[in-house]
ModelCIF file with pLDDT and N, C-alpha, C, O atoms, coordinates in Angstrom:
data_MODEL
#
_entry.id   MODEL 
#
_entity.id                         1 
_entity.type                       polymer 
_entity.pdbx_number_of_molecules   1 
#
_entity_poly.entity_id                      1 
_entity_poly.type                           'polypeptide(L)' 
_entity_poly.nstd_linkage                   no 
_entity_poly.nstd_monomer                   no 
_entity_poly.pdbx_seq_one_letter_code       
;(UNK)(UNK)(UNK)(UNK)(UNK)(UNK)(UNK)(UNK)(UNK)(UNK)(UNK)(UNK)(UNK)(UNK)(UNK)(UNK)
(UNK)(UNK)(UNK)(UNK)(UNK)(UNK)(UNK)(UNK)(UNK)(UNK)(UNK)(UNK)(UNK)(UNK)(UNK)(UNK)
(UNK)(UNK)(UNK)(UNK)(UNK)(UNK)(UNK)(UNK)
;
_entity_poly.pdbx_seq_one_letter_code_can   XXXXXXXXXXXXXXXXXXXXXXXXXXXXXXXXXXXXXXXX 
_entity_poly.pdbx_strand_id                 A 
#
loop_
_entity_poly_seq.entity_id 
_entity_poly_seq.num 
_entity_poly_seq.mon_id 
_entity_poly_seq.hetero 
1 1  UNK n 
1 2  UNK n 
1 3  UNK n 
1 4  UNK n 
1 5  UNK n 
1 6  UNK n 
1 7  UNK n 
1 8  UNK n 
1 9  UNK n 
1 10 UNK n 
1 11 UNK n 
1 12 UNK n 
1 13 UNK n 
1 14 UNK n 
1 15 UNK n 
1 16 UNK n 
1 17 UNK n 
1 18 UNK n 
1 19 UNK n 
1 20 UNK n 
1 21 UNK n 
1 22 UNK n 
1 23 UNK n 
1 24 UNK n 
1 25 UNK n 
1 26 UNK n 
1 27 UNK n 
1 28 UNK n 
1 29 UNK n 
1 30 UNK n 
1 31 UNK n 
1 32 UNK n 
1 33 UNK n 
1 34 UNK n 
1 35 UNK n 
1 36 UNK n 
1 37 UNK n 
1 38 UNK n 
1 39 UNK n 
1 40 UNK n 
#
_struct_asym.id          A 
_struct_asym.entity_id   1 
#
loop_
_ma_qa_metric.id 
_ma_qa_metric.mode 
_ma_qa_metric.name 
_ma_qa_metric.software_group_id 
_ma_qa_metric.type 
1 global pLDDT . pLDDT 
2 local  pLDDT . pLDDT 
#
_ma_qa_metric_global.metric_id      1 
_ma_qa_metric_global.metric_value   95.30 
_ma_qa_metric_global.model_id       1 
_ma_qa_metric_global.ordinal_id     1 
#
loop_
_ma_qa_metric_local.label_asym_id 
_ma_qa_metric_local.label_comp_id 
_ma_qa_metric_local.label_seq_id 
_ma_qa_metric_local.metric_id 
_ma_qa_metric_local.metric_value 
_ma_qa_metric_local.model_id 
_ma_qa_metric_local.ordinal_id 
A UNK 1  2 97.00 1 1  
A UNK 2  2 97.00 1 2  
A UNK 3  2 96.00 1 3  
A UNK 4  2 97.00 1 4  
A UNK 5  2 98.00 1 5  
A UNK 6  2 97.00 1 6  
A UNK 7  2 97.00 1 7  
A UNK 8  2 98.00 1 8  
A UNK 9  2 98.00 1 9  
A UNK 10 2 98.00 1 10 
A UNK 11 2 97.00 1 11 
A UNK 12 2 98.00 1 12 
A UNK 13 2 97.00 1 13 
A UNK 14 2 97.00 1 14 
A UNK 15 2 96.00 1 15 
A UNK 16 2 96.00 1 16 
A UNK 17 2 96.00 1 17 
A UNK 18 2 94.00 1 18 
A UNK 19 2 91.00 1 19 
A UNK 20 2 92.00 1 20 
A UNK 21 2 91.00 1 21 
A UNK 22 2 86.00 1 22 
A UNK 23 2 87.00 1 23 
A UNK 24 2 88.00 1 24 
A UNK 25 2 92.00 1 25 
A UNK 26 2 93.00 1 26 
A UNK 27 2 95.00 1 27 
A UNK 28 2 95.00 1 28 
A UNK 29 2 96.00 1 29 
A UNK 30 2 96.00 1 30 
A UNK 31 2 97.00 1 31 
A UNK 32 2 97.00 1 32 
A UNK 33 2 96.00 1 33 
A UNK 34 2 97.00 1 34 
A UNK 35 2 97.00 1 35 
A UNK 36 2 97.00 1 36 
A UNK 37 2 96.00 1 37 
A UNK 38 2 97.00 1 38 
A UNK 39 2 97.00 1 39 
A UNK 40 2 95.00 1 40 
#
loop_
_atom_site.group_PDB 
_atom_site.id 
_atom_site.type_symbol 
_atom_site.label_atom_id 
_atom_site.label_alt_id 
_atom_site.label_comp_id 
_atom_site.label_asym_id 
_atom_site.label_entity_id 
_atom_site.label_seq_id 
_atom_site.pdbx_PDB_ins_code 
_atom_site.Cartn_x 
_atom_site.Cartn_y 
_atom_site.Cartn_z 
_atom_site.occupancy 
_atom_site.B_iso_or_equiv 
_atom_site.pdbx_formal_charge 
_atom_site.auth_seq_id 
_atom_site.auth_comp_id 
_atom_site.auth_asym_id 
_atom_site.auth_atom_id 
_atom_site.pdbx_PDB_model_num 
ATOM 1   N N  . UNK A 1 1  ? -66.946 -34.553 -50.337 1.00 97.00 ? 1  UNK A N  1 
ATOM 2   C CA . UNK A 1 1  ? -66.656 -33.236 -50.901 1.00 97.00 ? 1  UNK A CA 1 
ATOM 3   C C  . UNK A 1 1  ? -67.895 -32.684 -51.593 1.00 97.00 ? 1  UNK A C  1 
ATOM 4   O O  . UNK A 1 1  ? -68.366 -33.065 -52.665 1.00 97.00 ? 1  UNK A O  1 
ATOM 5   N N  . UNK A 1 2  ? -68.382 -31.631 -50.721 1.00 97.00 ? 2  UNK A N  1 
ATOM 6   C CA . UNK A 1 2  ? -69.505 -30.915 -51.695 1.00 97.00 ? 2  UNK A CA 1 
ATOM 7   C C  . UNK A 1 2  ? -68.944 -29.128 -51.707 1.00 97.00 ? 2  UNK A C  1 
ATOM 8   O O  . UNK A 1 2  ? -67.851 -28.879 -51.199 1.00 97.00 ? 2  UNK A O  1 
ATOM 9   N N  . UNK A 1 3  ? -69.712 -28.088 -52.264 1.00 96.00 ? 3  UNK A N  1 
ATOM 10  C CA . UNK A 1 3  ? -69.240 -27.047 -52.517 1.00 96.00 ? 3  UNK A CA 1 
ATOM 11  C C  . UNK A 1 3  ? -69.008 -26.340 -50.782 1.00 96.00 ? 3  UNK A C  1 
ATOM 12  O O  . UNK A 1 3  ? -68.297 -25.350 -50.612 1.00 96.00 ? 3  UNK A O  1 
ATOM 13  N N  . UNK A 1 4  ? -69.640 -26.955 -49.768 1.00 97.00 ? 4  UNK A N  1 
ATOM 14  C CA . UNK A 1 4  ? -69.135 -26.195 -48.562 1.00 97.00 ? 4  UNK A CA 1 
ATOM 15  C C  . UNK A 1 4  ? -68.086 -26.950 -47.926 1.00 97.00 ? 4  UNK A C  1 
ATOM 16  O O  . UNK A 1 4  ? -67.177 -26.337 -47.366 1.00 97.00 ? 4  UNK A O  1 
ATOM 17  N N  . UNK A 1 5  ? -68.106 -28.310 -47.949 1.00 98.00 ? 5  UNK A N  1 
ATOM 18  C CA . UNK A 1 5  ? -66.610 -28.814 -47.236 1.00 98.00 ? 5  UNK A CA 1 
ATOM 19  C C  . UNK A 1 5  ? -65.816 -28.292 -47.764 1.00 98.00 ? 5  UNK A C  1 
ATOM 20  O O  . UNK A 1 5  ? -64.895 -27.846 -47.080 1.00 98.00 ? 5  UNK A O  1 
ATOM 21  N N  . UNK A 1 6  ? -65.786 -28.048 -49.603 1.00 97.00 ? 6  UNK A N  1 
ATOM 22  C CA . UNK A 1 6  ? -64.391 -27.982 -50.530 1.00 97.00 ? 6  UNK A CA 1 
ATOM 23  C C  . UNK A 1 6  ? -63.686 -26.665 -49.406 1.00 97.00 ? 6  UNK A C  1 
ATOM 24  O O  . UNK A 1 6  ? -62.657 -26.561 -48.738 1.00 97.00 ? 6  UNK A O  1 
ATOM 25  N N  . UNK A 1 7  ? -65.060 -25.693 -49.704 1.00 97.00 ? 7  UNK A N  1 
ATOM 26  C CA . UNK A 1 7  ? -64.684 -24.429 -49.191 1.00 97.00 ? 7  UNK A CA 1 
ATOM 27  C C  . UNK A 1 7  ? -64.188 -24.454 -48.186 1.00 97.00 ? 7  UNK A C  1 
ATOM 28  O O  . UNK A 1 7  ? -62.978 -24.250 -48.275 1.00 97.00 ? 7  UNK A O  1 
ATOM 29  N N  . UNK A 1 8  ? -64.669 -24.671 -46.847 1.00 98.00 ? 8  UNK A N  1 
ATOM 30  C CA . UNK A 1 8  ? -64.195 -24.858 -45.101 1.00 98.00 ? 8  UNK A CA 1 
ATOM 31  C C  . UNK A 1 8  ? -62.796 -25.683 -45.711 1.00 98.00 ? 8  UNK A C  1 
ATOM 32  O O  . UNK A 1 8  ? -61.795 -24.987 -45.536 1.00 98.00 ? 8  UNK A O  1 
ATOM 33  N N  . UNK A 1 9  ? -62.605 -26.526 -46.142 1.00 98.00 ? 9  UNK A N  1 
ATOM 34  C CA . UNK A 1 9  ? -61.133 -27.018 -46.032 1.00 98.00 ? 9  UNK A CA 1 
ATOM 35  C C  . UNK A 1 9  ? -60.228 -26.381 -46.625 1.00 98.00 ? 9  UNK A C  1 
ATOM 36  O O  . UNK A 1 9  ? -59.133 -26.284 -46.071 1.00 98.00 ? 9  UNK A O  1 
ATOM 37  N N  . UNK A 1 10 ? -60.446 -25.795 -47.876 1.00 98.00 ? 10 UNK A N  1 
ATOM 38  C CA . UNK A 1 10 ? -59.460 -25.176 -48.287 1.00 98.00 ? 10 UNK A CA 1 
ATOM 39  C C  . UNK A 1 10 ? -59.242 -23.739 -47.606 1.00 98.00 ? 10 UNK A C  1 
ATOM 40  O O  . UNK A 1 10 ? -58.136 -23.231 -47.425 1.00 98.00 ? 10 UNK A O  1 
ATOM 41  N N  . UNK A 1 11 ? -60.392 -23.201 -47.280 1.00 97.00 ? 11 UNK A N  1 
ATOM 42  C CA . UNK A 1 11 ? -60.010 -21.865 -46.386 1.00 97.00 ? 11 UNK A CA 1 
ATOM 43  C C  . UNK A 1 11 ? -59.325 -22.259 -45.648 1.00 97.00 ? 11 UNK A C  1 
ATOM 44  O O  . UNK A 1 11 ? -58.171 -21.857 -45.799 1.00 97.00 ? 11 UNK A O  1 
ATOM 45  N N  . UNK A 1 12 ? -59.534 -23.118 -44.593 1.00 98.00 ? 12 UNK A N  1 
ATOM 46  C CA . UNK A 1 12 ? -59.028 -23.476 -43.591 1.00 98.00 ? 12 UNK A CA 1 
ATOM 47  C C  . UNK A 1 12 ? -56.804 -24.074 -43.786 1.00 98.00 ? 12 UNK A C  1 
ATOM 48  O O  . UNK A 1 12 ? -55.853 -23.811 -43.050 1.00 98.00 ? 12 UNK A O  1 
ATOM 49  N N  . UNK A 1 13 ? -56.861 -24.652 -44.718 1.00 97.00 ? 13 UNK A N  1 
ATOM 50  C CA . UNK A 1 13 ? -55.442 -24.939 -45.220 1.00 97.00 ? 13 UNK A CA 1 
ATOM 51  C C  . UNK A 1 13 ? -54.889 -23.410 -45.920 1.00 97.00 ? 13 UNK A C  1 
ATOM 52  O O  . UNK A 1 13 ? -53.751 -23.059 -45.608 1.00 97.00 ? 13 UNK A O  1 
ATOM 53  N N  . UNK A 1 14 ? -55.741 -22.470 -46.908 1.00 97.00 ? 14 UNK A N  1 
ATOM 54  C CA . UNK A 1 14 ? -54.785 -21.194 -47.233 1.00 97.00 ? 14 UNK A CA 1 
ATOM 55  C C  . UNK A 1 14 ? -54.811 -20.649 -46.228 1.00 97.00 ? 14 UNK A C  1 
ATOM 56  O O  . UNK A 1 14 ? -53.797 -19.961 -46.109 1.00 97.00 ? 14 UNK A O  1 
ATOM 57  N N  . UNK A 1 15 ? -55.642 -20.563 -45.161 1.00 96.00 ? 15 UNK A N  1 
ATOM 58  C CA . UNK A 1 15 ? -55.050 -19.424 -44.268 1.00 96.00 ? 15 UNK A CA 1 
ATOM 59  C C  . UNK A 1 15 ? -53.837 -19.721 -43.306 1.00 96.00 ? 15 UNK A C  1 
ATOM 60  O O  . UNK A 1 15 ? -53.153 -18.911 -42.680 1.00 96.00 ? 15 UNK A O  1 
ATOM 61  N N  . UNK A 1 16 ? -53.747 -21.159 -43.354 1.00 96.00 ? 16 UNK A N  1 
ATOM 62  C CA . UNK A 1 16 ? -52.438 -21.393 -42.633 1.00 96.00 ? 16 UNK A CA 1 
ATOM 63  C C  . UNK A 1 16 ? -51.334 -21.320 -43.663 1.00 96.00 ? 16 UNK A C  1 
ATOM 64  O O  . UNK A 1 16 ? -50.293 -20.729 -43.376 1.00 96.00 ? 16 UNK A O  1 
ATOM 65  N N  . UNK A 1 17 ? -51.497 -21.881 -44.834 1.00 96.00 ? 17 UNK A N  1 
ATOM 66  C CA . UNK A 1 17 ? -50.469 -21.151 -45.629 1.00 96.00 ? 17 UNK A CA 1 
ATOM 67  C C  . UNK A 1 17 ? -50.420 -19.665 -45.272 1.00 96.00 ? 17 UNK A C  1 
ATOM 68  O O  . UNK A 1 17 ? -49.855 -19.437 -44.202 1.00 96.00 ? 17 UNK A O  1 
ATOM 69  N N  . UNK A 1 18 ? -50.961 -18.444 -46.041 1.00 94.00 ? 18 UNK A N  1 
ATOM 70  C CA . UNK A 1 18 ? -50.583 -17.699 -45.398 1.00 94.00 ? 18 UNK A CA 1 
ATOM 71  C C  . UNK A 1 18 ? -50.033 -17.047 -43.836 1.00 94.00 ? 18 UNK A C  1 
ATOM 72  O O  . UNK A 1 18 ? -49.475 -15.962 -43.679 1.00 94.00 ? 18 UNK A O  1 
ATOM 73  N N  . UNK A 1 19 ? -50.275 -17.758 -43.087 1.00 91.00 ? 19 UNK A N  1 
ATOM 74  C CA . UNK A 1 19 ? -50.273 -17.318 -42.151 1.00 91.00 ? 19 UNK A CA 1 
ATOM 75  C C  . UNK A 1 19 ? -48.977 -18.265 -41.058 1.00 91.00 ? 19 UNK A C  1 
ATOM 76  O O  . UNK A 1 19 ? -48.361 -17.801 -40.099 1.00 91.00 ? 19 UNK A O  1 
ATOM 77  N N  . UNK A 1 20 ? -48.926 -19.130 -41.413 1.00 92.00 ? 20 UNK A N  1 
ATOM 78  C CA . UNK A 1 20 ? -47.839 -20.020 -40.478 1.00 92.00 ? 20 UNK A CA 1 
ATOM 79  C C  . UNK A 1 20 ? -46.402 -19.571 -40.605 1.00 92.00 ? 20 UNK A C  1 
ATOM 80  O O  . UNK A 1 20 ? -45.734 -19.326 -39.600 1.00 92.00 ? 20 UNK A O  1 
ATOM 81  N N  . UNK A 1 21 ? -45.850 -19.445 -42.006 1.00 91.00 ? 21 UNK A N  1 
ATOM 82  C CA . UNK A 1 21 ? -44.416 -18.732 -41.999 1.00 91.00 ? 21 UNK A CA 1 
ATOM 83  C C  . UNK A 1 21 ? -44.121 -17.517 -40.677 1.00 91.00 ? 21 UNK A C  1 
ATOM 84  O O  . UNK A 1 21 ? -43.142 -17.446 -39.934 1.00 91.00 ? 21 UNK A O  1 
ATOM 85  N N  . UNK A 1 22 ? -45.109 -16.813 -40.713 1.00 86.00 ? 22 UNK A N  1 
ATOM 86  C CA . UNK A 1 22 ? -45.483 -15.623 -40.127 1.00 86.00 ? 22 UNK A CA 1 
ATOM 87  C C  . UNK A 1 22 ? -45.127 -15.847 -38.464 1.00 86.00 ? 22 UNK A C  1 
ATOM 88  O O  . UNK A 1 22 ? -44.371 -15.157 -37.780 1.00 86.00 ? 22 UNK A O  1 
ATOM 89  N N  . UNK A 1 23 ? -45.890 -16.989 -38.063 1.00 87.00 ? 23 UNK A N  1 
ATOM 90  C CA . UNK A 1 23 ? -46.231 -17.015 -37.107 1.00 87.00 ? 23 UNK A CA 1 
ATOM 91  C C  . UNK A 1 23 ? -45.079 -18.103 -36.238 1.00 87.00 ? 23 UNK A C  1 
ATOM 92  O O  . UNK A 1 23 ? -45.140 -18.419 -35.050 1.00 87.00 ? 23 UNK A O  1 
ATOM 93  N N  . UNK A 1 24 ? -44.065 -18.524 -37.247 1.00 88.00 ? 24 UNK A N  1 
ATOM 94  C CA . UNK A 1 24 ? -42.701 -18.963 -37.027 1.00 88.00 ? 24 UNK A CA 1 
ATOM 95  C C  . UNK A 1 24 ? -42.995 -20.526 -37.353 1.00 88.00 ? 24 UNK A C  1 
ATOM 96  O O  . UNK A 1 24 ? -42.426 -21.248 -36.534 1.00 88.00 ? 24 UNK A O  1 
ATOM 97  N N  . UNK A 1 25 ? -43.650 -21.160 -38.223 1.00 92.00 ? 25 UNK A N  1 
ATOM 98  C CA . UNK A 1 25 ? -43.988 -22.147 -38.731 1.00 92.00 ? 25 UNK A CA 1 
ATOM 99  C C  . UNK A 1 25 ? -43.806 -22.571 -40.038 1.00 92.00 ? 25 UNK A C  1 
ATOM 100 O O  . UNK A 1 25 ? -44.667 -23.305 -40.523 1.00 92.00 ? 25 UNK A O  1 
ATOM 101 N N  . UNK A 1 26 ? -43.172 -22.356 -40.472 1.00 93.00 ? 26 UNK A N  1 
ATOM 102 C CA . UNK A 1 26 ? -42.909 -22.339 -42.252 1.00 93.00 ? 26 UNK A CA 1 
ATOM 103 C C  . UNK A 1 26 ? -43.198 -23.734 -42.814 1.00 93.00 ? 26 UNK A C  1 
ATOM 104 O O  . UNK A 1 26 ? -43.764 -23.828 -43.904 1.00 93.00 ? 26 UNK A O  1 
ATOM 105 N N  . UNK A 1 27 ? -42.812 -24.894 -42.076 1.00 95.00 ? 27 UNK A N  1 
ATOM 106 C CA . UNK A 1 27 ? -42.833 -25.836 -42.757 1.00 95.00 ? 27 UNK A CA 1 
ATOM 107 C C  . UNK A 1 27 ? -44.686 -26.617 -42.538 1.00 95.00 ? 27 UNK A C  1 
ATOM 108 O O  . UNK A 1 27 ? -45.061 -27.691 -43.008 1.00 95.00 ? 27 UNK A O  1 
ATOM 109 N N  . UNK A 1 28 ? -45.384 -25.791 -41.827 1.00 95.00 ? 28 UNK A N  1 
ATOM 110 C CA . UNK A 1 28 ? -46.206 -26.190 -41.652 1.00 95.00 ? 28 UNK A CA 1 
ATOM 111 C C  . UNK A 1 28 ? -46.929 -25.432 -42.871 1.00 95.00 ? 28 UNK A C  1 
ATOM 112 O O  . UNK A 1 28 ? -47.753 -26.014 -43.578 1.00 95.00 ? 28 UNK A O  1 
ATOM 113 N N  . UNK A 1 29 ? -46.617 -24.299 -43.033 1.00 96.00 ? 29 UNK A N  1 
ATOM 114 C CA . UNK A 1 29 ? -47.227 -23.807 -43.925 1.00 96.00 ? 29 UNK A CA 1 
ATOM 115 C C  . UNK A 1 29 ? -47.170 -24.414 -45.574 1.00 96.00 ? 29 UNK A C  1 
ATOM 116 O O  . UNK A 1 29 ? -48.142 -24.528 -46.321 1.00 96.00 ? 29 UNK A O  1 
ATOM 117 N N  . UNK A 1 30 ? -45.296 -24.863 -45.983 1.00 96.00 ? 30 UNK A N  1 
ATOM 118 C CA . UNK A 1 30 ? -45.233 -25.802 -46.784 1.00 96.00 ? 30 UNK A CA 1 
ATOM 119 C C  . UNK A 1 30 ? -46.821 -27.184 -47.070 1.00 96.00 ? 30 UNK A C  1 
ATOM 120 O O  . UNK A 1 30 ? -47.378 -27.397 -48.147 1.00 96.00 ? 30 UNK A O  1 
ATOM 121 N N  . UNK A 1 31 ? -47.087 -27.742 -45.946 1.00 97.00 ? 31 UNK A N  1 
ATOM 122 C CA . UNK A 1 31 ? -47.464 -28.761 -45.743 1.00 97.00 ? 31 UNK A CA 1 
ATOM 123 C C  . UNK A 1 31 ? -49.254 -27.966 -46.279 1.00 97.00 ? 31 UNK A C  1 
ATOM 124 O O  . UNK A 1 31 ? -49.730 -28.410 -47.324 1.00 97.00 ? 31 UNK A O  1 
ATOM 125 N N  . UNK A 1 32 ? -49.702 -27.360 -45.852 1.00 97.00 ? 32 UNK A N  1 
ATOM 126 C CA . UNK A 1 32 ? -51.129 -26.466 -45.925 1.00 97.00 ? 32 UNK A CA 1 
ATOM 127 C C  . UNK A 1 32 ? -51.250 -26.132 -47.575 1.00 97.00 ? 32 UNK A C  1 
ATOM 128 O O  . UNK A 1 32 ? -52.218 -26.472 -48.254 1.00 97.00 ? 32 UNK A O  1 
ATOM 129 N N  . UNK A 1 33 ? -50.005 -25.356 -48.114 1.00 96.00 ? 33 UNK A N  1 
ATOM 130 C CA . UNK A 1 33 ? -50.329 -25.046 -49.544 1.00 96.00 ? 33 UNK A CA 1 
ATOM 131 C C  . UNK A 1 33 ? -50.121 -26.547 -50.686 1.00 96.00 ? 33 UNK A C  1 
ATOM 132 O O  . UNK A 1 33 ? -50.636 -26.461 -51.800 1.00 96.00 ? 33 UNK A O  1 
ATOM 133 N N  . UNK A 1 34 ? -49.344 -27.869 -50.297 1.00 97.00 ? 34 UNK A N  1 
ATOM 134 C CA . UNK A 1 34 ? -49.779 -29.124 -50.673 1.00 97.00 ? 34 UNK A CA 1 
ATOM 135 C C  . UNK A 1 34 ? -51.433 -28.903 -50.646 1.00 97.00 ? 34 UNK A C  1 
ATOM 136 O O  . UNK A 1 34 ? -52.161 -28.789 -51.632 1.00 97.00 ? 34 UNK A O  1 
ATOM 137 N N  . UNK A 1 35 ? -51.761 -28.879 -49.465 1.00 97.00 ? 35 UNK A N  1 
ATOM 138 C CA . UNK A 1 35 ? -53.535 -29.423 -49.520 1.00 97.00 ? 35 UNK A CA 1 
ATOM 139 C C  . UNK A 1 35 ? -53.987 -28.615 -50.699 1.00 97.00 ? 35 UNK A C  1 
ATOM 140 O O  . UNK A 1 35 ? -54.494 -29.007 -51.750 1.00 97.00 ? 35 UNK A O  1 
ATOM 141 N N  . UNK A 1 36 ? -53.634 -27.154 -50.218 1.00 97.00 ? 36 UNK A N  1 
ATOM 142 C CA . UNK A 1 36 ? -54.288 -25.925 -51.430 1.00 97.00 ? 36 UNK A CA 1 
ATOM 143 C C  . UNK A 1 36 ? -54.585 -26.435 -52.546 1.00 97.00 ? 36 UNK A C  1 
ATOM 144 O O  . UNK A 1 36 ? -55.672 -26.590 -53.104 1.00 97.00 ? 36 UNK A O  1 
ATOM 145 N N  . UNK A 1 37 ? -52.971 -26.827 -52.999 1.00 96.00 ? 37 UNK A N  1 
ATOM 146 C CA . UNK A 1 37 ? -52.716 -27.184 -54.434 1.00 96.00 ? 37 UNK A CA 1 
ATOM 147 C C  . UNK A 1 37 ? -53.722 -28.329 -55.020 1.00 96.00 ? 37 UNK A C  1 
ATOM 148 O O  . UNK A 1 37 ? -54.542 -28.135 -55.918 1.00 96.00 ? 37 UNK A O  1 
ATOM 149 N N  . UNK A 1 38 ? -53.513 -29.481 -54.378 1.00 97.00 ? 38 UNK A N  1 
ATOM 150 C CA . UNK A 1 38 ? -54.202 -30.573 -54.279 1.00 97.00 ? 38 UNK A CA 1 
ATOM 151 C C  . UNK A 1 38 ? -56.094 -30.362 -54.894 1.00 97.00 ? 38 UNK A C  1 
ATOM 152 O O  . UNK A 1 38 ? -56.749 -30.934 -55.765 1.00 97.00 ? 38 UNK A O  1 
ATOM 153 N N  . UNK A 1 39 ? -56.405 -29.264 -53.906 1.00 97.00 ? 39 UNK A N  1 
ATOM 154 C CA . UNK A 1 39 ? -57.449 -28.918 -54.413 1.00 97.00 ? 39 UNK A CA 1 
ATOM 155 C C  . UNK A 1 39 ? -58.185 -28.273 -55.608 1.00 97.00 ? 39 UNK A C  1 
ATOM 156 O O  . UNK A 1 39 ? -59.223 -28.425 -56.252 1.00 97.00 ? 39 UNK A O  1 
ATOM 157 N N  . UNK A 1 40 ? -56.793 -27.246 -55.550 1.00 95.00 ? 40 UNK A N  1 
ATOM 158 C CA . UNK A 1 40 ? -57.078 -26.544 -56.734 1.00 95.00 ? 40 UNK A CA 1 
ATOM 159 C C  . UNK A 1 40 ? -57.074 -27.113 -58.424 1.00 95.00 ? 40 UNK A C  1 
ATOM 160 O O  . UNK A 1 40 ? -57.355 -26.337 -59.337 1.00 95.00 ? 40 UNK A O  1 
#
């Protein structure tokens, strides 16, 4: 973990949070904002 993985991973997990409910995936999205959180 340095300041560009943190970044690429967590972008990479909120945008499926946002975006998976959407896209008929909800529980995946559940699973993405864990990582978020995790990070944050």
């Amino acid at each position: 973990f340095d300041a560009e993985t943190r970044q690429a991973l967590y972008h990479a997990a909120h945008d499926i949070k946002g975006e998976a409910a959407t896209f008929g995936f909800p529980r995946a999205a559940t699973a993405a904002a864990s990582l978020c959180r995790l990070i944050e």
